[in-house]
C-alpha atoms as a PDB file:
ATOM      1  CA  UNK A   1     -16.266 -15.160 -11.837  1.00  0.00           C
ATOM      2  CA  UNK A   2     -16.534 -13.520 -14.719  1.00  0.00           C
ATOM      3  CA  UNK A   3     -15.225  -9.978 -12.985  1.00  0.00           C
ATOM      4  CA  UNK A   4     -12.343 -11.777 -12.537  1.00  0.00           C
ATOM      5  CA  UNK A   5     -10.894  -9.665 -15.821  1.00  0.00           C
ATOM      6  CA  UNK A   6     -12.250  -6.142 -14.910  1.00  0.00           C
ATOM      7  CA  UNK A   7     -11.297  -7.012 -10.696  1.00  0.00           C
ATOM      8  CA  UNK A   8      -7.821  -8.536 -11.646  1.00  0.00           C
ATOM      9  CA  UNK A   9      -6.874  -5.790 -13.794  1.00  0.00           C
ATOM     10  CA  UNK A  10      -7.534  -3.211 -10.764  1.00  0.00           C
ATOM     11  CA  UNK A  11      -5.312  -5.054  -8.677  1.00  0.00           C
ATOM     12  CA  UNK A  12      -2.817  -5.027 -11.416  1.00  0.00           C
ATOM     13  CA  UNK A  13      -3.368  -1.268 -11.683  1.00  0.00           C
ATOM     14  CA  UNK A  14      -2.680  -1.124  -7.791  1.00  0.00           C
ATOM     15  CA  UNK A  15       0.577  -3.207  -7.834  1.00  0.00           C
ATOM     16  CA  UNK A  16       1.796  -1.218 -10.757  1.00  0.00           C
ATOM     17  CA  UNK A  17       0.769   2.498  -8.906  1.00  0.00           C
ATOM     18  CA  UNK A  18       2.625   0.947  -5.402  1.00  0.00           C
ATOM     19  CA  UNK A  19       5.391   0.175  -7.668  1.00  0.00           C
ATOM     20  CA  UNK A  20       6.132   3.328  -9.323  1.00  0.00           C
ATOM     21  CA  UNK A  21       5.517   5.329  -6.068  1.00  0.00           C
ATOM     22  CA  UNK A  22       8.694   2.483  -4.841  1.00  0.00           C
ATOM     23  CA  UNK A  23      11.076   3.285  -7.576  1.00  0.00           C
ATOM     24  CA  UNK A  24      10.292   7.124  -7.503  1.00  0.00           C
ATOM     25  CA  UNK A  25      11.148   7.724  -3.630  1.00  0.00           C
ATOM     26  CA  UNK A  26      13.766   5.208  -4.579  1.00  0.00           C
ATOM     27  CA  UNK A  27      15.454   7.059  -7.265  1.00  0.00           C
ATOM     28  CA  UNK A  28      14.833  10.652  -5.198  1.00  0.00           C
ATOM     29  CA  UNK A  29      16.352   9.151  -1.568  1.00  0.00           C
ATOM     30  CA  UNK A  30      16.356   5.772  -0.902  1.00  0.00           C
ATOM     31  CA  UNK A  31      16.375   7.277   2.937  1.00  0.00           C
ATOM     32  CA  UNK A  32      12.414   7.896   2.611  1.00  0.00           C
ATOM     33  CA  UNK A  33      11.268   3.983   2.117  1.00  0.00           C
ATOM     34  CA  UNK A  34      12.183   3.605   5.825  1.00  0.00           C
ATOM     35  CA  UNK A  35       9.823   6.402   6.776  1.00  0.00           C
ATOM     36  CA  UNK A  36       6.147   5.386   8.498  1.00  0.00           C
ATOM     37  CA  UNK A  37       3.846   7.317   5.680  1.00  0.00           C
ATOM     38  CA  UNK A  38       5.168   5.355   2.529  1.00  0.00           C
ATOM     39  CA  UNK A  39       3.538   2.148   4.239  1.00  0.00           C
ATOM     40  CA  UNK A  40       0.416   4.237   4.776  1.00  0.00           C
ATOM     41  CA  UNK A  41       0.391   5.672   0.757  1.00  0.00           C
ATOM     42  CA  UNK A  42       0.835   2.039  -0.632  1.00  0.00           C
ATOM     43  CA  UNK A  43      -2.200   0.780   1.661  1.00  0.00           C
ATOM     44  CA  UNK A  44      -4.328   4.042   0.626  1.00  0.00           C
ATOM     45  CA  UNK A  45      -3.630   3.524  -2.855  1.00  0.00           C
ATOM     46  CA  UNK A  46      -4.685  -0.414  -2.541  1.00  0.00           C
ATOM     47  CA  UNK A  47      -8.293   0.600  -0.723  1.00  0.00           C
ATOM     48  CA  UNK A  48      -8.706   2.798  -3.582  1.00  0.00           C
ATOM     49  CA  UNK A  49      -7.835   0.046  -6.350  1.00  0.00           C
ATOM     50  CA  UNK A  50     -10.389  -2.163  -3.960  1.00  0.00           C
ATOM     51  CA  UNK A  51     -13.389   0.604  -4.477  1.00  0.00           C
ATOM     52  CA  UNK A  52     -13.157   1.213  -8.200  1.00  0.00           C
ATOM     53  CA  UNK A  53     -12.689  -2.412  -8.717  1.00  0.00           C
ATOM     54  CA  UNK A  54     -15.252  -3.640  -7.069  1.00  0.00           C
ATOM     55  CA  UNK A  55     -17.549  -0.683  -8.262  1.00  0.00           C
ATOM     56  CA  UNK A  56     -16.216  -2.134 -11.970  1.00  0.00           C
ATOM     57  CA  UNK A  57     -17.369  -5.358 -10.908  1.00  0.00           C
ATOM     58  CA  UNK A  58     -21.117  -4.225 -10.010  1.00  0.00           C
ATOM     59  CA  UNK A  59     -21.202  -2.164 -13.197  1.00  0.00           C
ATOM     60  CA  UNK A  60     -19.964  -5.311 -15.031  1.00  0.00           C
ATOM     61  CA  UNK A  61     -23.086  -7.188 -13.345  1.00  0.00           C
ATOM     62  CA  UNK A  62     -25.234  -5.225 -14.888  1.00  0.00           C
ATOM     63  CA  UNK A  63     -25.271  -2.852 -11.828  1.00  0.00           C
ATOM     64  CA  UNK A  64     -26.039  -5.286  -9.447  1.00  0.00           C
ATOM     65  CA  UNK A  65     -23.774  -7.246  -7.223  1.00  0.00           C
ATOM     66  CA  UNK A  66     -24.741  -9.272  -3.737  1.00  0.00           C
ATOM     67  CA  UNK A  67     -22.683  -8.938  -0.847  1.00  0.00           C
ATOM     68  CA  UNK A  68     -20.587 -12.159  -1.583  1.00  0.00           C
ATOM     69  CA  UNK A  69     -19.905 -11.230  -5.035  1.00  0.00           C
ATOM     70  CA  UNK A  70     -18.764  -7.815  -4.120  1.00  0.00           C
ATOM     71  CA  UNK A  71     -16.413  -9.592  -1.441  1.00  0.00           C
ATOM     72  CA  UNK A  72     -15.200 -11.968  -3.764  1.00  0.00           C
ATOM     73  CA  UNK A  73     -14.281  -9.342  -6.213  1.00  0.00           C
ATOM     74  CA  UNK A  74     -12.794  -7.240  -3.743  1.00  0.00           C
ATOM     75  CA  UNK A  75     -10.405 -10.093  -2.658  1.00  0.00           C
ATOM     76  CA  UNK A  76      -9.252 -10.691  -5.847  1.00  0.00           C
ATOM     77  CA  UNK A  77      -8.486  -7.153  -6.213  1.00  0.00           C
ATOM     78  CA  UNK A  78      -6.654  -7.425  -3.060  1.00  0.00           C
ATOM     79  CA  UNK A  79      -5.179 -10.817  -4.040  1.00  0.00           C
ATOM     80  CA  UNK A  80      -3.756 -10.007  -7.249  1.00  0.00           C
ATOM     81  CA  UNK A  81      -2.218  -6.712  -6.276  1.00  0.00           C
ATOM     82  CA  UNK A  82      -0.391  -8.693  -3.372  1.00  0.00           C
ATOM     83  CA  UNK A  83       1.174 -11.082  -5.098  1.00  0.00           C
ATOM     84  CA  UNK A  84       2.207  -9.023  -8.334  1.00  0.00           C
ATOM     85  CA  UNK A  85       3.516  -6.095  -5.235  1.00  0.00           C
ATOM     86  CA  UNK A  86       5.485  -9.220  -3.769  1.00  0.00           C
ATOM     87  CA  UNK A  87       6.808 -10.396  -7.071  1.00  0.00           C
ATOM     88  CA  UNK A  88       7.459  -7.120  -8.497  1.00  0.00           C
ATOM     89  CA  UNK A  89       9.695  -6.253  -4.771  1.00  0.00           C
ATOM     90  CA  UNK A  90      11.638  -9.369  -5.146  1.00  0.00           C
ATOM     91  CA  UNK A  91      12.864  -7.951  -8.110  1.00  0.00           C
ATOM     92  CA  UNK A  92      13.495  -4.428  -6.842  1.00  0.00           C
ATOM     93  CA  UNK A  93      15.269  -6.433  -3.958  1.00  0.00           C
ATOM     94  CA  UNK A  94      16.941  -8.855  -6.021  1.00  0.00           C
ATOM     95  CA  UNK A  95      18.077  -7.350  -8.908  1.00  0.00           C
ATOM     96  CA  UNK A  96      17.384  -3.839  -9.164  1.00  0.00           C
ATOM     97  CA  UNK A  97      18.537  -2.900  -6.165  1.00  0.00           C
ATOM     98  CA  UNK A  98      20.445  -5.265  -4.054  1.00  0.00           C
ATOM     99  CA  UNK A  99      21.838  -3.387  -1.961  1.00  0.00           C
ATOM    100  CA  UNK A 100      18.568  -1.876  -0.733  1.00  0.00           C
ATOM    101  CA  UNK A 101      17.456  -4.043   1.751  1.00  0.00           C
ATOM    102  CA  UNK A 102      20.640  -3.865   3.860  1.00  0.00           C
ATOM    103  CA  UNK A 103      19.848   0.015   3.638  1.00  0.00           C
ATOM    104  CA  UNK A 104      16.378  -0.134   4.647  1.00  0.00           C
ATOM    105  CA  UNK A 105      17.404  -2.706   7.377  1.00  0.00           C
ATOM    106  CA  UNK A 106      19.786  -0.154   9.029  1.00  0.00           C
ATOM    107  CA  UNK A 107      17.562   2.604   8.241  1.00  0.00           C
ATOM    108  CA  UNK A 108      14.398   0.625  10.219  1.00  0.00           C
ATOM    109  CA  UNK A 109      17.362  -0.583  13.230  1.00  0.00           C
ATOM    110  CA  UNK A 110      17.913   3.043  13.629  1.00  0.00           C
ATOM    111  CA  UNK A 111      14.206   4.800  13.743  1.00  0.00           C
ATOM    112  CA  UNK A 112      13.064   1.702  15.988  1.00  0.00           C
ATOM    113  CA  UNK A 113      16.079   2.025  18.110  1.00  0.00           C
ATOM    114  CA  UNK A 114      15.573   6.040  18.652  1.00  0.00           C
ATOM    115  CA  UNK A 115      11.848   5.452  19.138  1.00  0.00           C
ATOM    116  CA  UNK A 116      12.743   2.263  22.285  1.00  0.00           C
ATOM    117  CA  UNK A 117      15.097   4.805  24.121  1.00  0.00           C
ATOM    118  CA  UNK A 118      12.075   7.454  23.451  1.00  0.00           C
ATOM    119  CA  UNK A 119      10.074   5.013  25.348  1.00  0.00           C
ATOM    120  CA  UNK A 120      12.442   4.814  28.252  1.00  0.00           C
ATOM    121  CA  UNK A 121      14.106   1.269  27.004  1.00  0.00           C
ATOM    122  CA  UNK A 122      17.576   0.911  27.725  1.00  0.00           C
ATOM    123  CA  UNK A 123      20.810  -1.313  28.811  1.00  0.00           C
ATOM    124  CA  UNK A 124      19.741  -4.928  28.455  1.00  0.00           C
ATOM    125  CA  UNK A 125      16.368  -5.208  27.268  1.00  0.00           C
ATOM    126  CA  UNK A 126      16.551  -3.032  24.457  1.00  0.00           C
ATOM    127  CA  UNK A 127      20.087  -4.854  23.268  1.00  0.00           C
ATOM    128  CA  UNK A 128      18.025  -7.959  23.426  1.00  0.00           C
ATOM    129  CA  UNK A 129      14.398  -6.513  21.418  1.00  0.00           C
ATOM    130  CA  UNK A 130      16.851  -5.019  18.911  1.00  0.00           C
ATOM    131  CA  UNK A 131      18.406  -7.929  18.221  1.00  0.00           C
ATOM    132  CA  UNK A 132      15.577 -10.056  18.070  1.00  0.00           C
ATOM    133  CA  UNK A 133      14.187  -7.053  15.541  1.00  0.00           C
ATOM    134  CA  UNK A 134      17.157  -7.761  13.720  1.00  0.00           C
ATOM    135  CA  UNK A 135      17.124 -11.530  13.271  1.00  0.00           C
ATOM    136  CA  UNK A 136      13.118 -10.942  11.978  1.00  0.00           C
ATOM    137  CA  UNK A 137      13.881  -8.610   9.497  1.00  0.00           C
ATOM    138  CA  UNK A 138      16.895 -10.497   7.783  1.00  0.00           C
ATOM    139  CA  UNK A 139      14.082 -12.621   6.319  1.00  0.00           C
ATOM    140  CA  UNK A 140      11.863  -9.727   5.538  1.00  0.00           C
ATOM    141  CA  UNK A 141      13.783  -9.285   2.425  1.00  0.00           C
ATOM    142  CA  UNK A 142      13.661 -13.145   1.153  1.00  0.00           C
ATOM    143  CA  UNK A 143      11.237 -14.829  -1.344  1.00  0.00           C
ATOM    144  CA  UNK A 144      10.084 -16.133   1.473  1.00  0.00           C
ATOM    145  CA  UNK A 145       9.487 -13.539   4.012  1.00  0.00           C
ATOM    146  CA  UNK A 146       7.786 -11.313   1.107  1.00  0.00           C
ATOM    147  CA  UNK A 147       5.748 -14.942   0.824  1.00  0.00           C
ATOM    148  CA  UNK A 148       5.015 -15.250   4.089  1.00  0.00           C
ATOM    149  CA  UNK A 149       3.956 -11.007   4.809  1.00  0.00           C
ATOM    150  CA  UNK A 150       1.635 -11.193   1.966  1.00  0.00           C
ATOM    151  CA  UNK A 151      -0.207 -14.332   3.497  1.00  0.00           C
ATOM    152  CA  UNK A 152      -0.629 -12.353   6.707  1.00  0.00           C
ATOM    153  CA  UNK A 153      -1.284  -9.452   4.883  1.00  0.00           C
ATOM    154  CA  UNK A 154      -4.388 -10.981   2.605  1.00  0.00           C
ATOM    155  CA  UNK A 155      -6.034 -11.840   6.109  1.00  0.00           C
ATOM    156  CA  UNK A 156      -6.191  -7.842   6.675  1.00  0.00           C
ATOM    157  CA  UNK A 157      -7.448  -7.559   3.287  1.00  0.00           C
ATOM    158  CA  UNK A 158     -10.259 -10.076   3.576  1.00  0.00           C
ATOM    159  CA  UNK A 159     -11.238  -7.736   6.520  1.00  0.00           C
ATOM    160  CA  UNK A 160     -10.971  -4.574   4.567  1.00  0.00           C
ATOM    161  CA  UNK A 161     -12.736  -5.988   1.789  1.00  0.00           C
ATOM    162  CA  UNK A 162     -15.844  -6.814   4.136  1.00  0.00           C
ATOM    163  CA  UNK A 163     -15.936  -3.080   4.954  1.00  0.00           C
ATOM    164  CA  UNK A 164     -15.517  -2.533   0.629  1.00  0.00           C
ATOM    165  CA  UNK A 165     -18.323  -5.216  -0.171  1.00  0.00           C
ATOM    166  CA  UNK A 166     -20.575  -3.761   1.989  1.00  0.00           C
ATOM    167  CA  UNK A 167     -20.654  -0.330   0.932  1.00  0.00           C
ATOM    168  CA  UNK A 168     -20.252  -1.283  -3.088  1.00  0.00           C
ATOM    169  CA  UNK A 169     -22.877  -3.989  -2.697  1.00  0.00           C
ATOM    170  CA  UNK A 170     -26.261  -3.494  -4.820  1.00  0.00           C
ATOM    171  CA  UNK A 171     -28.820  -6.205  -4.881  1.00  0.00           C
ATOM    172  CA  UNK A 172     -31.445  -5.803  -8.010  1.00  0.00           C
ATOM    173  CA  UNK A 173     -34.501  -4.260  -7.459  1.00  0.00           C
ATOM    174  CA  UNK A 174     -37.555  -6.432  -6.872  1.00  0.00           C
ATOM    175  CA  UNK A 175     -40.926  -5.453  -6.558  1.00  0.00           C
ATOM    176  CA  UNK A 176     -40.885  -5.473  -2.761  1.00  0.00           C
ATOM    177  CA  UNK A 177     -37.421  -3.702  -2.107  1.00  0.00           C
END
């Protein structure tokens, strides 16, 4: 554990990116946090974080890191930037900008909506997915829904960070390698 600096710092680094990137399309139109490709940037960004932190791991370990190690430094990468994103959201949602997730809520109601009737949903089924939609993502903006998203969302990272620990891995060199 003694990556836990150099790894918890990248995740720091990724929270603090994510963030920026939040309060910039924030700040330029509020409209564009509802849009599919911001989701897509903030994950990119966090893969990247999980790379060069795990690669600062290895180099940490003398250049060498075993499988496990490079998972367990990728996870706290991963683990780190999660809950500082979640933390640093609740405050965008809180105080910042409270009137943002009623926006984004409407916003996300609206695209879904269009996309159901582009599907061919209509009358009675889509009145009852929407509101079922609706009634999930009141919570989505809560302490506890950000809680509860970034425990589901550290299970996709301990997957991701499988696929990172295998390709940053490097064992030391012994005389039969």
């Amino acid at each position: 554990m003694s990556h836990f600096n150099v790894t918890s710092m990248h995740g720091a680094i990724g929270a603090a990116v994510n963030f920026a990137v939040l309060m910039v399309l924030y700040l330029v139109n509020m409209n564009l946090l509802a849009e599919w490709y911001v989701g897509i940037l903030a994950l990119l960004i966090l893969v990247v974080c999980l790379f060069t932190g795990t690669v600062a791991a290895r180099k940490a370990n003398g250049n060498v890191l075993s499988f496990g190690q490079a998972w367990v430094a990728s996870m706290t990468v991963a683990l780190v930037a999660q809950v500082l994103s979640a933390a640093l959201t609740l405050l965008l949602y809180q105080v910042i900008a409270p009137e943002l997730p009623g926006v984004l809520e409407q916003l996300t109601l609206e695209k879904t909506r269009a996309m159901m009737e582009g599907f061919g949903v209509s009358g009675d089924i889509l009145d009852m997915q929407m509101k079922e939609i609706k009634s999930a993502m009141k919570e989505a903006y809560t302490w506890k829904g950000l809680a509860k998203n970034s425990a589901g969302g550290m299970l996709m990272w301990a997957v991701v960070s499988l696929i990172v620990a295998a390709v940053t891995r490097k064992n030391a060199n012994t005389e039969f390698a």
